[in-house]
Protein backbone atom coordinates (compact mmCIF):
# COMPACT_ATOMS: atom_id res chain seq x y z
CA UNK A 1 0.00 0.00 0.00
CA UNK A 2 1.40 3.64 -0.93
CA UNK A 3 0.56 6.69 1.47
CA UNK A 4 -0.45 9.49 -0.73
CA UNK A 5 -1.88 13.19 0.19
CA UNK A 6 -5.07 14.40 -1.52
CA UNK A 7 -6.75 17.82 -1.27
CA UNK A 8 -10.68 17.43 -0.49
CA UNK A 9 -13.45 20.23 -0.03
CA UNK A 10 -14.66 20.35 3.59
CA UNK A 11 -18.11 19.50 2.98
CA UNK A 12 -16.88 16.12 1.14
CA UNK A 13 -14.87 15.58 3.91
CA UNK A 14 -17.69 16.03 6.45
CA UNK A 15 -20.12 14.08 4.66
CA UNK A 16 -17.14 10.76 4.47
CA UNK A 17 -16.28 11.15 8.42
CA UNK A 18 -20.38 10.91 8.52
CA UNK A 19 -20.82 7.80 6.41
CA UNK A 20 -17.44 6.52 8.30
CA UNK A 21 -19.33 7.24 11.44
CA UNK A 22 -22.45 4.39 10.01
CA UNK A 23 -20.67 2.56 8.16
CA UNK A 24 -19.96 -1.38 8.40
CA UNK A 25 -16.67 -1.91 10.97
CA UNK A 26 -14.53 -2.33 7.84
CA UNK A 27 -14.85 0.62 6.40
CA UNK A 28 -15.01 2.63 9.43
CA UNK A 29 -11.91 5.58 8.96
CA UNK A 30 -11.50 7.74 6.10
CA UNK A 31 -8.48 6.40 4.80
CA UNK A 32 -10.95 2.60 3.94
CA UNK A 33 -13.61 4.84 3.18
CA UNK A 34 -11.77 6.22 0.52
CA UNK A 35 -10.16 3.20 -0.86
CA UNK A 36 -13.54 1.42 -0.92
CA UNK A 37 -15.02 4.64 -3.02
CA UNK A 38 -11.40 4.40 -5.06
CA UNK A 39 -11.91 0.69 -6.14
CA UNK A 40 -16.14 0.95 -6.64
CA UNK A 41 -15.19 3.74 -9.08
CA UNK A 42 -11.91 2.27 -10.47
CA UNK A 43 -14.03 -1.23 -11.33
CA UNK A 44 -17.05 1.00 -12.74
CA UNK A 45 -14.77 2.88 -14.71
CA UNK A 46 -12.90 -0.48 -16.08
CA UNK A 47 -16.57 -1.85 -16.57
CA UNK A 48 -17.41 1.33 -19.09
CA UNK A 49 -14.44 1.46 -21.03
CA UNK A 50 -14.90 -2.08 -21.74
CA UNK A 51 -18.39 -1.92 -22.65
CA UNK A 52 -18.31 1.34 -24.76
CA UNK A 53 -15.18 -1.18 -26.69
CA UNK A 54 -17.66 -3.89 -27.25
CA UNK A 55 -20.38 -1.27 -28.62
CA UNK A 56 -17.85 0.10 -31.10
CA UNK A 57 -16.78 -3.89 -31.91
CA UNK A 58 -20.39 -4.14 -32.56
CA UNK A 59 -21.56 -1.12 -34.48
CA UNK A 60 -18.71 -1.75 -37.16
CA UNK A 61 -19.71 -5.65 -37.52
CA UNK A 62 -23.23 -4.62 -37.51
CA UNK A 63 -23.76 -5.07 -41.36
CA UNK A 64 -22.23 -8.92 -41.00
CA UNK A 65 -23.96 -9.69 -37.80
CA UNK A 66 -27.04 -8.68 -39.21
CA UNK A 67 -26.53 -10.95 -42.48
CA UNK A 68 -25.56 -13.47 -40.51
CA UNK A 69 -28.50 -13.92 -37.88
CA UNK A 70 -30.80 -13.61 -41.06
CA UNK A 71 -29.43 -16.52 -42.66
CA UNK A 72 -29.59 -18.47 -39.44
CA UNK A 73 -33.23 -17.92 -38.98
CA UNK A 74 -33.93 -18.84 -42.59
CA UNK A 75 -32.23 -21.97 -41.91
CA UNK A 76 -33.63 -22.80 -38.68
CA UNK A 77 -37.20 -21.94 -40.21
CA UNK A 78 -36.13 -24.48 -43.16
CA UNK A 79 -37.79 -27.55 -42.56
């Protein structure tokens, strides 16, 4: 783990030390707080990226995936 310094508006800060102050015994001091809000938006982050890549895979094979479910419907309709 790396100790690093970060520069946080007061009312953010107040509003963390009162979630810290409800929160479940592992996350109960700023420092867990914040790497529990670091990883839930590092993962969600990781988790767009990745889909907005698998949109873009898809809109420029849209032409061939297109041809290619109609052919397998006409030859699953095929008796």
């Amino acid at each position: 783990m790396k100790t690093i310094s970060i520069t946080v508006e007061e009312n953010i800060l107040a509003r963390l030390d009162r979630l810290a102050d409800r929160a479940l015994k592992d996350r109960k001091n700023r420092s867990s707080m914040i790497r529990y809000a670091m990883r839930e938006y590092v993962s969600r982050m990781e988790r767009q990226i990745e889909e907005e890549r698998e949109r873009e895979v898809f809109r420029r094979q849209r032409a061939r995936l297109e041809k290619e479910a109609i052919a397998l419907v006409r030859e699953q309709a095929t008796p």
